[in-house]
C-alpha atoms as a PDB file:
ATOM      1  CA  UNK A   1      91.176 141.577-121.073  1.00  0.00           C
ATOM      2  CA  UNK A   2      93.787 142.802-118.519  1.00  0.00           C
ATOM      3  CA  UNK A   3      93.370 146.104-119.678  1.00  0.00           C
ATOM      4  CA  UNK A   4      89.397 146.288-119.381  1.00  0.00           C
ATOM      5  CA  UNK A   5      89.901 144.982-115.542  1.00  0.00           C
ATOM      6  CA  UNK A   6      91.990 147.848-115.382  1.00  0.00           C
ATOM      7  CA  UNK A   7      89.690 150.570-116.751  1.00  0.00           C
ATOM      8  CA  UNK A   8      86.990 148.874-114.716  1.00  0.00           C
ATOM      9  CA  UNK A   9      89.103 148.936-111.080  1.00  0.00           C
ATOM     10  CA  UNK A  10      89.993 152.177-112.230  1.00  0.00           C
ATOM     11  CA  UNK A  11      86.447 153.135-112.450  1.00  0.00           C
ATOM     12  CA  UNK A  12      85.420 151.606-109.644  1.00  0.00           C
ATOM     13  CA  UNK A  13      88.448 153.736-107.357  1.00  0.00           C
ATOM     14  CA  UNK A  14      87.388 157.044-109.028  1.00  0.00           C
ATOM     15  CA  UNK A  15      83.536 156.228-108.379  1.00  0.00           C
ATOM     16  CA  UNK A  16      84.845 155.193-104.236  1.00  0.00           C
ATOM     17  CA  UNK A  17      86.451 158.305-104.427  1.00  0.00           C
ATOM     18  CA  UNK A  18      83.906 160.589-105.541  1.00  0.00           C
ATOM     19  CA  UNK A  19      81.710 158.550-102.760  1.00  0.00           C
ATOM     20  CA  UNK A  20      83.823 159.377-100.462  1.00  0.00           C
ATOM     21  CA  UNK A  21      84.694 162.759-100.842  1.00  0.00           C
ATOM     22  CA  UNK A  22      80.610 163.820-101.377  1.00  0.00           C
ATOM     23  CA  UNK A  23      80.086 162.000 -98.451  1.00  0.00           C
ATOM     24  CA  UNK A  24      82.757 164.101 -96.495  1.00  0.00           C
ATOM     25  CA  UNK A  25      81.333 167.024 -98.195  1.00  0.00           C
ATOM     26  CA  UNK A  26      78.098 166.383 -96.833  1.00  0.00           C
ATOM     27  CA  UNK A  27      78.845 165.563 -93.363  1.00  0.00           C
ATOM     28  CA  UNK A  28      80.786 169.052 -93.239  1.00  0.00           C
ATOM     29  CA  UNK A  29      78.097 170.743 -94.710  1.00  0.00           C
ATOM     30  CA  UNK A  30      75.616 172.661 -91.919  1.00  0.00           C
ATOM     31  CA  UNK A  31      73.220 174.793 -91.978  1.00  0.00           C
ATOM     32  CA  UNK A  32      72.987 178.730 -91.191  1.00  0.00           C
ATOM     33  CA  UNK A  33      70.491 178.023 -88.822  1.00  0.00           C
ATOM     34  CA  UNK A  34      72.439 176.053 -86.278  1.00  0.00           C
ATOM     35  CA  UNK A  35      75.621 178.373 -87.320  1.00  0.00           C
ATOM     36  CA  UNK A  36      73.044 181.185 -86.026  1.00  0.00           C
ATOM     37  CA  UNK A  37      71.723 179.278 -82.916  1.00  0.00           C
ATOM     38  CA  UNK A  38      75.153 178.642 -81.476  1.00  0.00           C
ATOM     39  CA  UNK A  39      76.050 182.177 -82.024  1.00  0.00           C
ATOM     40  CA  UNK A  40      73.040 183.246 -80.587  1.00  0.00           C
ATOM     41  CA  UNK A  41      73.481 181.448 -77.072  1.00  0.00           C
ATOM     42  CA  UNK A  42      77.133 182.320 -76.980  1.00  0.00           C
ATOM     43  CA  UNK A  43      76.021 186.049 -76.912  1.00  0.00           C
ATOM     44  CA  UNK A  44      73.538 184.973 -74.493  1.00  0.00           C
ATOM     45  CA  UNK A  45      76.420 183.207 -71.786  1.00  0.00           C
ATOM     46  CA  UNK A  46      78.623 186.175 -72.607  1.00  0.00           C
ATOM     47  CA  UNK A  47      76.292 188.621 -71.281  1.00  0.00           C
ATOM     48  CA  UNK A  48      74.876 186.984 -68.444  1.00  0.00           C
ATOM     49  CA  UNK A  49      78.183 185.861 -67.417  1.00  0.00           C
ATOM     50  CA  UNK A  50      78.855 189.476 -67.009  1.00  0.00           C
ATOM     51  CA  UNK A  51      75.758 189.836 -65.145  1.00  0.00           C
ATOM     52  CA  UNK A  52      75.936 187.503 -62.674  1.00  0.00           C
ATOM     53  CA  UNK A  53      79.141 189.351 -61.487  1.00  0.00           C
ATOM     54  CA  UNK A  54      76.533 191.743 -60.577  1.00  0.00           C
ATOM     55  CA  UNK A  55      74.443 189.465 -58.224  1.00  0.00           C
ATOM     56  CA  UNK A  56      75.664 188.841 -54.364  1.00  0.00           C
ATOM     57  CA  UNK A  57      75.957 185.929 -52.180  1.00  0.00           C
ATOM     58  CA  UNK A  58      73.603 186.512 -50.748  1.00  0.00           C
ATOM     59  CA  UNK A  59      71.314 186.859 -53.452  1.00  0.00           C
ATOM     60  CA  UNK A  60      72.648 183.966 -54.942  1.00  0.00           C
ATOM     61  CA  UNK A  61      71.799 181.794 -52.024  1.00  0.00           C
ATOM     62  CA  UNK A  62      68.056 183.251 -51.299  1.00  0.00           C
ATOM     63  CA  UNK A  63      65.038 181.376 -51.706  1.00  0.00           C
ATOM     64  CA  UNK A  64      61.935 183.358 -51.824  1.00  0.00           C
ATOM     65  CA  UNK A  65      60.039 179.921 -49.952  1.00  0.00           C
ATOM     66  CA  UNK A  66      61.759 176.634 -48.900  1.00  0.00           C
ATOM     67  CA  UNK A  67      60.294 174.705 -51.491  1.00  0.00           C
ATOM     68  CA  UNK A  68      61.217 177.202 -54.281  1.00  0.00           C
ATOM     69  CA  UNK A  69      64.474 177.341 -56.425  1.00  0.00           C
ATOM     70  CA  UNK A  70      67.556 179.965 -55.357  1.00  0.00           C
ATOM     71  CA  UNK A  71      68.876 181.788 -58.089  1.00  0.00           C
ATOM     72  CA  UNK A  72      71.750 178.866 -57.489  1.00  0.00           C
ATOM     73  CA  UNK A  73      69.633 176.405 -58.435  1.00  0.00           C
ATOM     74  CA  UNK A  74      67.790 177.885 -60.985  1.00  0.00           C
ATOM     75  CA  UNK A  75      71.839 177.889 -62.322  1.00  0.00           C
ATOM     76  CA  UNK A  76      71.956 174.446 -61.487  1.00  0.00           C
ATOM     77  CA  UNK A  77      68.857 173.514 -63.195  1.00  0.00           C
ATOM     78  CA  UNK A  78      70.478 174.990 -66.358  1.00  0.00           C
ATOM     79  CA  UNK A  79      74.007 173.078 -65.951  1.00  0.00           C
ATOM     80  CA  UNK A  80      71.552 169.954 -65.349  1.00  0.00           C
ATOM     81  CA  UNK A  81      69.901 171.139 -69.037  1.00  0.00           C
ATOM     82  CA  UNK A  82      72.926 171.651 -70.341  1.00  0.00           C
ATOM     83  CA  UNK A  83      74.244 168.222 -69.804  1.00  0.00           C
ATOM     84  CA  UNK A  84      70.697 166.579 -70.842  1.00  0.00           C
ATOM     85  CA  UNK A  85      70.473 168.583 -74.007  1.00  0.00           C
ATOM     86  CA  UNK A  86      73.860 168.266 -74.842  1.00  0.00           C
ATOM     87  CA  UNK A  87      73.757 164.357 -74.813  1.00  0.00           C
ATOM     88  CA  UNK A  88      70.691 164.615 -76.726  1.00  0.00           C
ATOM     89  CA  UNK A  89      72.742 167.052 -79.564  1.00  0.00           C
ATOM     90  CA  UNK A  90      75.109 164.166 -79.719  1.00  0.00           C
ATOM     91  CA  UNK A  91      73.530 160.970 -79.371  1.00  0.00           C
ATOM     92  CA  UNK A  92      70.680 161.611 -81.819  1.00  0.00           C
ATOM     93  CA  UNK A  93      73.048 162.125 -84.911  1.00  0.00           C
ATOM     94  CA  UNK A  94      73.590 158.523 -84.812  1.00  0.00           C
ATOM     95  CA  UNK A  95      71.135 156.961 -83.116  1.00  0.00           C
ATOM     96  CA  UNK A  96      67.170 157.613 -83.972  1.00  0.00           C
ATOM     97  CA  UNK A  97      64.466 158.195 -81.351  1.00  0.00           C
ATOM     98  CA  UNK A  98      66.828 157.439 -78.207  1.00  0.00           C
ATOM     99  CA  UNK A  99      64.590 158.267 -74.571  1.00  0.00           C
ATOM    100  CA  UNK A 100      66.855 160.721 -73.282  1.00  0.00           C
ATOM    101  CA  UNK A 101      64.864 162.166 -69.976  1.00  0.00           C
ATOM    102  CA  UNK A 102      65.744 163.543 -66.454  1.00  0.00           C
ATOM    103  CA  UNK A 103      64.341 163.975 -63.175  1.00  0.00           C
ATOM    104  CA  UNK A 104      64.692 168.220 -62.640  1.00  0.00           C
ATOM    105  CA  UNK A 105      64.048 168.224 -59.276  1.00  0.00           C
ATOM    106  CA  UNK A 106      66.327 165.397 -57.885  1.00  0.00           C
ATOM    107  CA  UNK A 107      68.898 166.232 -60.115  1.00  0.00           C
ATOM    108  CA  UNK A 108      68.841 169.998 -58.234  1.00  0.00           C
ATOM    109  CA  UNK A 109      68.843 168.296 -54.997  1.00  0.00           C
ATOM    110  CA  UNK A 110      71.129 165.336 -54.741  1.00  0.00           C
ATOM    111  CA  UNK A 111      73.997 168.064 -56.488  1.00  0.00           C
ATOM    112  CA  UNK A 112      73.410 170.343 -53.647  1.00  0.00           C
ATOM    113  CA  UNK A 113      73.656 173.404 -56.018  1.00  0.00           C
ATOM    114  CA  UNK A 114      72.867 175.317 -52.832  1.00  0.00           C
ATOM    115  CA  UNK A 115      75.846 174.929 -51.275  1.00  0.00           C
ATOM    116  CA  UNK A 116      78.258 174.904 -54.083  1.00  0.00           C
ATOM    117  CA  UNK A 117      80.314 178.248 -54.667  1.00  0.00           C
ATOM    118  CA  UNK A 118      78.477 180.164 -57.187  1.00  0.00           C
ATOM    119  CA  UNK A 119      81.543 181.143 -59.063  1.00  0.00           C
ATOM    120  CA  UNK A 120      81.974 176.909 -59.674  1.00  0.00           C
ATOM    121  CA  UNK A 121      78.346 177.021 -60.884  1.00  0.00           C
ATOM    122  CA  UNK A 122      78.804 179.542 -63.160  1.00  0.00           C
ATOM    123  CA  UNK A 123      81.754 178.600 -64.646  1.00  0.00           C
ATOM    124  CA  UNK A 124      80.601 175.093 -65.048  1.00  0.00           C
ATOM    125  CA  UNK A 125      77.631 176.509 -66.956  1.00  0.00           C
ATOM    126  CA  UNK A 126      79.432 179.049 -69.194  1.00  0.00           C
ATOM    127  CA  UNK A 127      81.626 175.725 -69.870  1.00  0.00           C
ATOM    128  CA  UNK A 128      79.017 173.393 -70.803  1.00  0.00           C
ATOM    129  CA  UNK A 129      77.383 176.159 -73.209  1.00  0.00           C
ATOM    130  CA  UNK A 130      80.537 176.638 -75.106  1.00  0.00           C
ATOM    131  CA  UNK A 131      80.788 173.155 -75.657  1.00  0.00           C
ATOM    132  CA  UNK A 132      77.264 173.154 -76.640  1.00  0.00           C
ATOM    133  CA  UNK A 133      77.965 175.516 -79.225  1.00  0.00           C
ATOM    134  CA  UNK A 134      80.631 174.319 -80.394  1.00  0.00           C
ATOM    135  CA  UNK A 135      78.664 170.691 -80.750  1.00  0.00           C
ATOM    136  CA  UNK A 136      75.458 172.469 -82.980  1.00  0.00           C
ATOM    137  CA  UNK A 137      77.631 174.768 -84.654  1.00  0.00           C
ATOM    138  CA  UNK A 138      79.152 171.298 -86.240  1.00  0.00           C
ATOM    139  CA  UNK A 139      76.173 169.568 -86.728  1.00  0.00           C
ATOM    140  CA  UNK A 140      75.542 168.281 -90.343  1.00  0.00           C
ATOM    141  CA  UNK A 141      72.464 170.298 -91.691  1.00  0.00           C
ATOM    142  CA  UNK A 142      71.449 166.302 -93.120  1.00  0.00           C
ATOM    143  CA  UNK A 143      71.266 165.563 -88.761  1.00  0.00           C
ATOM    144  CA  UNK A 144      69.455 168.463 -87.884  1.00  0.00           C
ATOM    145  CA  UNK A 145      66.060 166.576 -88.891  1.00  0.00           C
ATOM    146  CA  UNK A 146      66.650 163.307 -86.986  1.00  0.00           C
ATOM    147  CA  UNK A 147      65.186 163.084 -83.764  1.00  0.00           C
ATOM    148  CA  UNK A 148      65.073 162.065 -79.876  1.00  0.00           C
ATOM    149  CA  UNK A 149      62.693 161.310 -77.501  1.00  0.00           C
ATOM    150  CA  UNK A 150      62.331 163.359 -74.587  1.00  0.00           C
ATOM    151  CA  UNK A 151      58.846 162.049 -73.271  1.00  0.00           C
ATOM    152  CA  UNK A 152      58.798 160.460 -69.683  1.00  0.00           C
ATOM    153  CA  UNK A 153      55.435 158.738 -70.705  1.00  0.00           C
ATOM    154  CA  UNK A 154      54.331 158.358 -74.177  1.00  0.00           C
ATOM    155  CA  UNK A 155      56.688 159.078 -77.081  1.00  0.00           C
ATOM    156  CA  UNK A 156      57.645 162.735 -77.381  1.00  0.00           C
ATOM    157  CA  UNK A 157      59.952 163.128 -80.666  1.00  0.00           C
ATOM    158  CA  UNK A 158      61.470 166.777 -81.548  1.00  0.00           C
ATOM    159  CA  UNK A 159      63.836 167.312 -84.116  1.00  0.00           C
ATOM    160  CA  UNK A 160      67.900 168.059 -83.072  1.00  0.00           C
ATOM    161  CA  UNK A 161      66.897 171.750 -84.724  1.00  0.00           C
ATOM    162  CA  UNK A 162      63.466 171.952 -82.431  1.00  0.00           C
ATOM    163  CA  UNK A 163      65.849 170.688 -79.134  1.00  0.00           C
ATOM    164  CA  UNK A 164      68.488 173.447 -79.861  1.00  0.00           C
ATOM    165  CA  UNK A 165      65.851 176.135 -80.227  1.00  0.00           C
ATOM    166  CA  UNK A 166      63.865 175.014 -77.247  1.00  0.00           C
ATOM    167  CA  UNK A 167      66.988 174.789 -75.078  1.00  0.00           C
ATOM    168  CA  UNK A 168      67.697 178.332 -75.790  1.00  0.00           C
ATOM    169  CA  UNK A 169      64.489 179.491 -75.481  1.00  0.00           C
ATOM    170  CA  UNK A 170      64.310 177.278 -71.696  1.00  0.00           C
ATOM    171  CA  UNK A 171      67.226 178.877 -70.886  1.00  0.00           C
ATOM    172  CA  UNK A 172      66.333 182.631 -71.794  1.00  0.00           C
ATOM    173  CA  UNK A 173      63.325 181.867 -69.961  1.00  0.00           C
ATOM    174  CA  UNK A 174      65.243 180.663 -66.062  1.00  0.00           C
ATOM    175  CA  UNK A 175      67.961 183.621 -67.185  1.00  0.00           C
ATOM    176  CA  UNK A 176      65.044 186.310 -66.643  1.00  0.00           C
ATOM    177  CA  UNK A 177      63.731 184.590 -63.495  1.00  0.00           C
ATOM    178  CA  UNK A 178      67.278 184.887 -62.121  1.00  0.00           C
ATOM    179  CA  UNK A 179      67.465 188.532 -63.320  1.00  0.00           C
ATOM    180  CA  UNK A 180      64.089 189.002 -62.079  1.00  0.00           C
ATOM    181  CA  UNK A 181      64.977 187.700 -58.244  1.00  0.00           C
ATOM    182  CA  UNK A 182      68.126 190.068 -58.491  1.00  0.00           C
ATOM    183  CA  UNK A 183      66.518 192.746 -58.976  1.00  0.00           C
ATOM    184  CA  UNK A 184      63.693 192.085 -56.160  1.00  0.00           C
ATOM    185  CA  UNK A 185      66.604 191.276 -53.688  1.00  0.00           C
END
């Protein structure tokens, strides 16, 4: 009898094990996808971080009417993003659905992005990117399907995978609008 309770807790430590290890195996596992995404927007920071070198004071601090964006707050707007979206990568791999929204325009204005140095801002940014690479390049390809909310109203739900490619394509789209003002001023 002694030796069936054995064979059985035996059993039962191999079968915890095997549990464990597949369920290891899986949270390790991700996708190319996100592998690709995170690559894609460190190339993205890399280069602009190089360009913005390129773009003076000046420039930086124009605004083309009072009640438009400077380029420093378009680069605001993005750190703002970053932080949002990053929170989002995070807090939907464990929790389902969560509302996770911001207000763009008073989060640009009560950070006074305008009169921040430009080389904080950009650093900041290129900071927050690398992390949020670093966060998607991790992310268990099982994850990538759950989702968040990011409705102010009604219900808006996107996939982590739909977020990740949307915040890269939102911030390709305010990186050409900056390069677009330099080049104009």
């Amino acid at each position: 009898m002694f030796a069936v309770f054995l064979l059985l807790l035996q059993a039962q430590t191999t079968y915890l094990w095997v549990s464990i290890t597949l369920a290891c195996l899986n949270h390790l596992k991700t996708s190319k996808k996100n592998m690709q995404l995170a690559k894609q927007l460190m190339d993205i920071v890399d280069a602009q971080v190089v360009a913005f070198k390129q773009v003076s004071d000046e420039a930086w601090s124009y605004k083309t009417a009072p009640e438009k964006w400077s380029k420093k707050e378009i680069l605001g707007h993005l750190i703002d993003s970053a932080m949002n979206n990053l929170r989002r990568f995070v807090v939907s791999q464990y929790e389902q659905n969560q509302n996770i929204v911001y207000q763009q325009n008073e989060w640009v204005a009560y950070q006074q992005y305008q009169q921040a140095p430009v080389d904080e801002l950009i650093g900041l940014w290129q900071l927050l990117n690398t992390q949020i690479a670093r966060t998607i390049s991790h992310i268990p390809a099982n994850k990538l399907v759950n989702t968040c909310d990011t409705g102010k109203g009604d219900a808006e739900l996107h996939t982590i995978l739909f977020l990740i490619s949307d915040y890269i394509d939102h911030l390709q789209h305010h990186l050409r609008a900056i390069n677009h003002q330099s080049s104009r001023k």
